[in-house]
C-alpha atoms as a PDB file:
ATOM      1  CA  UNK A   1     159.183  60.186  83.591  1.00  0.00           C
ATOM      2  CA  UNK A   2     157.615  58.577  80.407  1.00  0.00           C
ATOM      3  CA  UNK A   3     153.586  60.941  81.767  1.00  0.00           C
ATOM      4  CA  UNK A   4     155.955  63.845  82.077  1.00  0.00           C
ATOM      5  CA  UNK A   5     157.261  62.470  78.343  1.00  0.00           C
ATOM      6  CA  UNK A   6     154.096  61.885  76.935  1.00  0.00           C
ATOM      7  CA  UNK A   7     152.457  65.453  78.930  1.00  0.00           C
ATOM      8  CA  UNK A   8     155.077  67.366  77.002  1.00  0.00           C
ATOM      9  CA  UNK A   9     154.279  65.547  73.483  1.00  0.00           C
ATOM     10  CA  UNK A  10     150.350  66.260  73.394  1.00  0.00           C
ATOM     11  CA  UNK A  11     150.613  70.021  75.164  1.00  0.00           C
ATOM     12  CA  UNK A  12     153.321  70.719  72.285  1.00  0.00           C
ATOM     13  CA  UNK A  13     150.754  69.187  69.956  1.00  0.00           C
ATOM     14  CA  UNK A  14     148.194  71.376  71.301  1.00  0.00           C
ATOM     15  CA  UNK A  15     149.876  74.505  70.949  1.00  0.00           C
ATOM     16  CA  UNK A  16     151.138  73.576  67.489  1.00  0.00           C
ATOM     17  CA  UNK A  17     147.457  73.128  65.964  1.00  0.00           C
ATOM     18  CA  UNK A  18     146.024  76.297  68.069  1.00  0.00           C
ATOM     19  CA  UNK A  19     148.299  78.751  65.561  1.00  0.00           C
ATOM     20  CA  UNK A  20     147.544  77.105  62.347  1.00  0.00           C
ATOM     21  CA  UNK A  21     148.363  80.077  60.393  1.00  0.00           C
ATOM     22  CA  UNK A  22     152.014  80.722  59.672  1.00  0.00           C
ATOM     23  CA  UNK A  23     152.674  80.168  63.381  1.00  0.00           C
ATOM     24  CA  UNK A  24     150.879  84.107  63.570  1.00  0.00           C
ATOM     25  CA  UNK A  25     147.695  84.729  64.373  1.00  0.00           C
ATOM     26  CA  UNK A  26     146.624  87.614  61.837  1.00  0.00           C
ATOM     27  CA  UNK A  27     143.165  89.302  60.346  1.00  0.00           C
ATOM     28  CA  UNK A  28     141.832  86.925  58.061  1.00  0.00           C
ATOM     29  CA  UNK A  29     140.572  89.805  55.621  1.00  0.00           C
ATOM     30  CA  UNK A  30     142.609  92.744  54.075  1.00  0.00           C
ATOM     31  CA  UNK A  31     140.051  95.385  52.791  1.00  0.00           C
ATOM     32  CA  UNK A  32     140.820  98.125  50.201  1.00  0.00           C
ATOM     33  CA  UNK A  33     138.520 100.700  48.993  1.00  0.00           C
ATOM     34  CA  UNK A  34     138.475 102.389  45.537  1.00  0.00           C
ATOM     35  CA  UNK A  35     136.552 105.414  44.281  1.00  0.00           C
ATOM     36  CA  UNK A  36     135.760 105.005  40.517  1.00  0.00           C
ATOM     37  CA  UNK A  37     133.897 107.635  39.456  1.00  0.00           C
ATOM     38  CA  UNK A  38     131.241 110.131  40.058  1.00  0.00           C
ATOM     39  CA  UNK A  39     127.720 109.548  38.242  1.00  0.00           C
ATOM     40  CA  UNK A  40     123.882 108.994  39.071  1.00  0.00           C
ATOM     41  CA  UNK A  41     122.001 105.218  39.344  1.00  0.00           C
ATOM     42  CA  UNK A  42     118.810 104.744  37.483  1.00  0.00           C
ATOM     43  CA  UNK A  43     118.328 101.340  40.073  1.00  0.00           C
ATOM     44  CA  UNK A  44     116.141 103.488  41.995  1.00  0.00           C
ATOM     45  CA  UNK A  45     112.551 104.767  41.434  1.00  0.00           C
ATOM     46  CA  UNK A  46     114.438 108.342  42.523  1.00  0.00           C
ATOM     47  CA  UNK A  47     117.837 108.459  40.678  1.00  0.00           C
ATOM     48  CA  UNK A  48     120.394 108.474  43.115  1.00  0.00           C
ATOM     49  CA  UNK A  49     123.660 110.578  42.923  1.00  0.00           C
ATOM     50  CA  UNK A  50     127.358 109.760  44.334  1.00  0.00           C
ATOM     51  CA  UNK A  51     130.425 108.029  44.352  1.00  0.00           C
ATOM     52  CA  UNK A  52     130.753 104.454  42.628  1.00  0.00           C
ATOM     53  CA  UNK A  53     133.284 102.270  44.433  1.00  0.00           C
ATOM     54  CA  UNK A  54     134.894  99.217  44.804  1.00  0.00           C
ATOM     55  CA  UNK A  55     135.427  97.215  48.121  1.00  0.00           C
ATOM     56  CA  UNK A  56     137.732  94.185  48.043  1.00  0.00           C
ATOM     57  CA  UNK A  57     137.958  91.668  50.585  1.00  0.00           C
ATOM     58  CA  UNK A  58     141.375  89.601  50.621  1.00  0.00           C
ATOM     59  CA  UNK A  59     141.779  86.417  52.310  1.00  0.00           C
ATOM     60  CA  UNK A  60     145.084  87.067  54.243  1.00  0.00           C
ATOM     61  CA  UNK A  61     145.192  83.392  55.563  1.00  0.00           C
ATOM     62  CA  UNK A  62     147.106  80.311  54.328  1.00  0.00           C
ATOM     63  CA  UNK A  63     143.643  78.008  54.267  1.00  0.00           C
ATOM     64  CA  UNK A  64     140.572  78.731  52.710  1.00  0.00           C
ATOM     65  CA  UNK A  65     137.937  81.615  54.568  1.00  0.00           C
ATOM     66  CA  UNK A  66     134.429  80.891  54.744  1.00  0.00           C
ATOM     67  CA  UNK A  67     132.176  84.451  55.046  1.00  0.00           C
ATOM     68  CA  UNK A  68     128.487  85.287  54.490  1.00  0.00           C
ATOM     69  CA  UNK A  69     127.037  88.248  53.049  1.00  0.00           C
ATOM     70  CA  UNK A  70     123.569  89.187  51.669  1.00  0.00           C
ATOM     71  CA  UNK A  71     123.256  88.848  48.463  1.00  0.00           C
ATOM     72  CA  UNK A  72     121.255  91.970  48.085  1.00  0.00           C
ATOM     73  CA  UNK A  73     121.564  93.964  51.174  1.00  0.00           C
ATOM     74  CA  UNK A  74     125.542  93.303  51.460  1.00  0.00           C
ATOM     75  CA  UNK A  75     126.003  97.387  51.131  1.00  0.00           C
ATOM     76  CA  UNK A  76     124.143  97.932  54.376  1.00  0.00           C
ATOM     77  CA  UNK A  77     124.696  94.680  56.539  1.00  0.00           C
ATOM     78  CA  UNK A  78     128.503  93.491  55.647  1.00  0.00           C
ATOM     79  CA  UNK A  79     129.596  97.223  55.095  1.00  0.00           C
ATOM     80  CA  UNK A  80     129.715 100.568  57.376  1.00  0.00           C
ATOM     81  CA  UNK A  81     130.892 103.739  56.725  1.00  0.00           C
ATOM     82  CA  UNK A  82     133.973 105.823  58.249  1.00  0.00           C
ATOM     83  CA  UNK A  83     131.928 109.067  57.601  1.00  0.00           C
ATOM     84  CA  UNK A  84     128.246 109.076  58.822  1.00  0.00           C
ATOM     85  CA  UNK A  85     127.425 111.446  56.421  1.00  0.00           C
ATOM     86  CA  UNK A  86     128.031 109.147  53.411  1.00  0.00           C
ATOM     87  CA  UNK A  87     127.055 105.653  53.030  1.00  0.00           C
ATOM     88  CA  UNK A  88     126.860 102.471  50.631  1.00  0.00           C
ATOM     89  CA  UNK A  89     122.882 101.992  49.397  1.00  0.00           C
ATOM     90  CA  UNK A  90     122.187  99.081  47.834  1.00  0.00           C
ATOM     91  CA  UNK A  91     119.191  98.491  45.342  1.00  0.00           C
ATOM     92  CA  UNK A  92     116.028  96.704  46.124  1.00  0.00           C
ATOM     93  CA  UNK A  93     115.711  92.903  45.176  1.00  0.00           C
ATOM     94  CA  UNK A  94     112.953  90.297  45.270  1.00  0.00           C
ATOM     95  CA  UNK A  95     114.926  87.500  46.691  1.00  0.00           C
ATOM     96  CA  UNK A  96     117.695  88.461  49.997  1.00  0.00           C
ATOM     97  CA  UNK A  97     119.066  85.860  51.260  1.00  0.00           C
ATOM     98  CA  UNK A  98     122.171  84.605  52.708  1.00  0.00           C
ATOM     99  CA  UNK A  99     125.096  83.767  50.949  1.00  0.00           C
ATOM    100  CA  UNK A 100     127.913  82.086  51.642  1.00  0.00           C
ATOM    101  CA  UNK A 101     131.283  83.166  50.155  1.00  0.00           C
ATOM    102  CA  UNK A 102     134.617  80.562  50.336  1.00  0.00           C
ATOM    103  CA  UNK A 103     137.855  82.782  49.326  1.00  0.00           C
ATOM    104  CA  UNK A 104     141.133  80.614  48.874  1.00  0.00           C
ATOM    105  CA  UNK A 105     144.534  82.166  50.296  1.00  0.00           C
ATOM    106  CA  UNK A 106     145.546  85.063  48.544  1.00  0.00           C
ATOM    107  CA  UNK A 107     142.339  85.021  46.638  1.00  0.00           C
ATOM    108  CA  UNK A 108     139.527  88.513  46.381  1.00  0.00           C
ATOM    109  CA  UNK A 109     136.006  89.366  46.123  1.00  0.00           C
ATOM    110  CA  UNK A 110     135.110  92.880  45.217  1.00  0.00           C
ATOM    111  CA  UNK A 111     132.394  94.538  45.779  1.00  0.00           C
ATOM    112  CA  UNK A 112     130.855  96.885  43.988  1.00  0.00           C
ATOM    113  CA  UNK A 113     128.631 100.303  45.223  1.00  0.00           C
ATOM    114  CA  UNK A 114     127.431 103.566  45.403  1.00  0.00           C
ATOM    115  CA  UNK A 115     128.423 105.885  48.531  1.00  0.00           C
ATOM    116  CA  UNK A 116     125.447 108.329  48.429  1.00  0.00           C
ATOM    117  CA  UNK A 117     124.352 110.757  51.385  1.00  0.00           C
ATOM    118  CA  UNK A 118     122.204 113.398  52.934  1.00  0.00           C
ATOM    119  CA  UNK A 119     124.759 116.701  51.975  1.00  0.00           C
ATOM    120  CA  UNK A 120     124.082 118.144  48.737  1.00  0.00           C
ATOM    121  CA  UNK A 121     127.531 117.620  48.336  1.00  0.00           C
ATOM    122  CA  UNK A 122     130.030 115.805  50.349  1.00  0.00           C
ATOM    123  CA  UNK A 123     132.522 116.006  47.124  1.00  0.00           C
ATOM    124  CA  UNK A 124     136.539 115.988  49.123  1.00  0.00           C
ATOM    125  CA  UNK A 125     135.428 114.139  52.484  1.00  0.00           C
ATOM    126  CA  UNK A 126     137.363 110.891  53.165  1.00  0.00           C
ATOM    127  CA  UNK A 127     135.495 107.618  54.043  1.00  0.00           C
ATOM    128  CA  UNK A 128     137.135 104.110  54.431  1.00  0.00           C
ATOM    129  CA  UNK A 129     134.181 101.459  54.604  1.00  0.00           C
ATOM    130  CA  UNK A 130     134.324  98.448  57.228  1.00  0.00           C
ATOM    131  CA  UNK A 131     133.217  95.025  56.293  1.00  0.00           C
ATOM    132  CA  UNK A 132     131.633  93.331  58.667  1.00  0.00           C
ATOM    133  CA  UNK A 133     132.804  89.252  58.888  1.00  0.00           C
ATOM    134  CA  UNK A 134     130.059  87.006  59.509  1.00  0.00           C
ATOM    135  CA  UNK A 135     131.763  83.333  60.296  1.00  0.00           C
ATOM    136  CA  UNK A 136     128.177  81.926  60.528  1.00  0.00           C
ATOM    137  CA  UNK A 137     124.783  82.076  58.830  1.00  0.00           C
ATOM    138  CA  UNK A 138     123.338  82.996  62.642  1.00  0.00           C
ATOM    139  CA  UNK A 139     124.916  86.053  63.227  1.00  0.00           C
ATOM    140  CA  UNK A 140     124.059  87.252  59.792  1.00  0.00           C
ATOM    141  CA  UNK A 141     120.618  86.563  59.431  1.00  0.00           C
ATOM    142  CA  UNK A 142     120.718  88.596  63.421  1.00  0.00           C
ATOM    143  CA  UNK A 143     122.305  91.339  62.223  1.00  0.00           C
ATOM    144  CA  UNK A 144     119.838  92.120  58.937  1.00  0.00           C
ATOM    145  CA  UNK A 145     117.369  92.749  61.421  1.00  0.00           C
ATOM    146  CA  UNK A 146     119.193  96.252  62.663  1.00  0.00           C
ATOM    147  CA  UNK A 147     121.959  98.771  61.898  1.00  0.00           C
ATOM    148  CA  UNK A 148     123.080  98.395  65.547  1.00  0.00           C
ATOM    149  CA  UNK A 149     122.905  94.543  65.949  1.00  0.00           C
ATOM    150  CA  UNK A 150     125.838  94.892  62.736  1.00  0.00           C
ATOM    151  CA  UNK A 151     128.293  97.017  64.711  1.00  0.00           C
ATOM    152  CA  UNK A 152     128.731  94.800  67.391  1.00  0.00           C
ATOM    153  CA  UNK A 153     130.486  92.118  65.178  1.00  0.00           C
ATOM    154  CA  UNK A 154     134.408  92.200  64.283  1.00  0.00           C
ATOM    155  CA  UNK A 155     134.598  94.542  61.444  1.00  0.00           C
ATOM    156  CA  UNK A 156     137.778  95.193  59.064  1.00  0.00           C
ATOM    157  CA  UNK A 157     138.246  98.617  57.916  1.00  0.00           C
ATOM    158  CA  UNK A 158     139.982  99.516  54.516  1.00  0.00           C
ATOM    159  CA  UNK A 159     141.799 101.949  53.700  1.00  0.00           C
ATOM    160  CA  UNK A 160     140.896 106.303  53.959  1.00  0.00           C
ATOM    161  CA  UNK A 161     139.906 107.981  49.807  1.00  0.00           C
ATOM    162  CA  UNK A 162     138.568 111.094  49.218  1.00  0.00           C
ATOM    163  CA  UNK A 163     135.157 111.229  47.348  1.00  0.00           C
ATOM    164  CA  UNK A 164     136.294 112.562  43.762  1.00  0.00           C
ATOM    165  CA  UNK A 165     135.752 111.423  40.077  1.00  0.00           C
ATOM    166  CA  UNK A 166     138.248 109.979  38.998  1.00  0.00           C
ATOM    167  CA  UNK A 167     136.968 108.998  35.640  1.00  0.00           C
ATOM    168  CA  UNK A 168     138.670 109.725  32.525  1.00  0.00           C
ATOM    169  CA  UNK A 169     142.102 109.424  34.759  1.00  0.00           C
ATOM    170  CA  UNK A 170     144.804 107.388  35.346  1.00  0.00           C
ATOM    171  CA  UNK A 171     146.619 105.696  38.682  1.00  0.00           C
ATOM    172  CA  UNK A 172     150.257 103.911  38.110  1.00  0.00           C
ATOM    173  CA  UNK A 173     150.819 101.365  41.083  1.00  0.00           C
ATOM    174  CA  UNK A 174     154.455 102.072  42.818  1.00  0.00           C
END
């Protein structure tokens, strides 16, 4: 009676500490995409028109997330597009590396881009953009190497905007 006892004890114990997050096992990222405006780059030795944007990554947990992104090369390695015909470029740097990013609950990190592409216009199309969570420095530095090594990791996708300026304009939250 007193193995059955103590059986019962640890495999509760077990099953207590194996959903450590709100007794729910969820997404540990919410991602939400925001067009800003239209406009042209000068990071590039060939301007570059499009779409500048904002990508935020929320933890969703009740702990602290650990991620790594590029700290360069973040718009092509930690983010794919909904839309193959437009994408996030990133500028050149002298110094890529790793980084590592630590996001307390509730806490954000936004990112911020250019969607560009090869139509002379792709004004009206709707893209949402996926970001791509690296747990560990490995699979990262794996996945710089290719475009196709980075879709076979779990990627979060945000929400669908259309591609439209939306300078000089306003947006009240319901």
């Amino acid at each position: 009676m007193i193995d059955f006892f103590f059986f019962f004890v640890i495999a509760l114990t077990f099953n207590i500490n194996s959903y450590s997050q709100s007794g729910k096992k969820s997404d540990p990222v919410a991602i939400s995409l925001e067009i800003i405006g239209k406009g042209t780059t000068d990071y590039y030795k060939e301007s570059a028109n499009g779409y500048f944007a904002s990508a935020t990554v929320t933890n969703t947990r009740d702990t602290t997330i650990r991620f790594w992104v590029m700290s360069c090369s973040w718009p092509g390695v930690n983010f794919l597009s909904s839309n193959n015909s437009v994408y996030f470029i990133h500028r050149g740097c002298d110094n890529n590396s790793p980084d590592l990013i630590e996001l307390a609950p509730g806490k954000s990190v936004s990112f911020y881009g250019i969607f560009t592409g090869e139509a002379k216009s792709f004004a009206g199309k709707k893209v949402s953009v996926g970001f791509v969570y690296f747990d560990n420095m490995k699979d990262l530095s794996e996945a710089a190497s290719s475009k196709e090594q980075v879709k076979k990791f779990k990627t979060y996708w945000s929400n669908s905007v259309e591609l439209e300026d939306n300078l000089f304009t306003y947006k009240k939250e319901d």
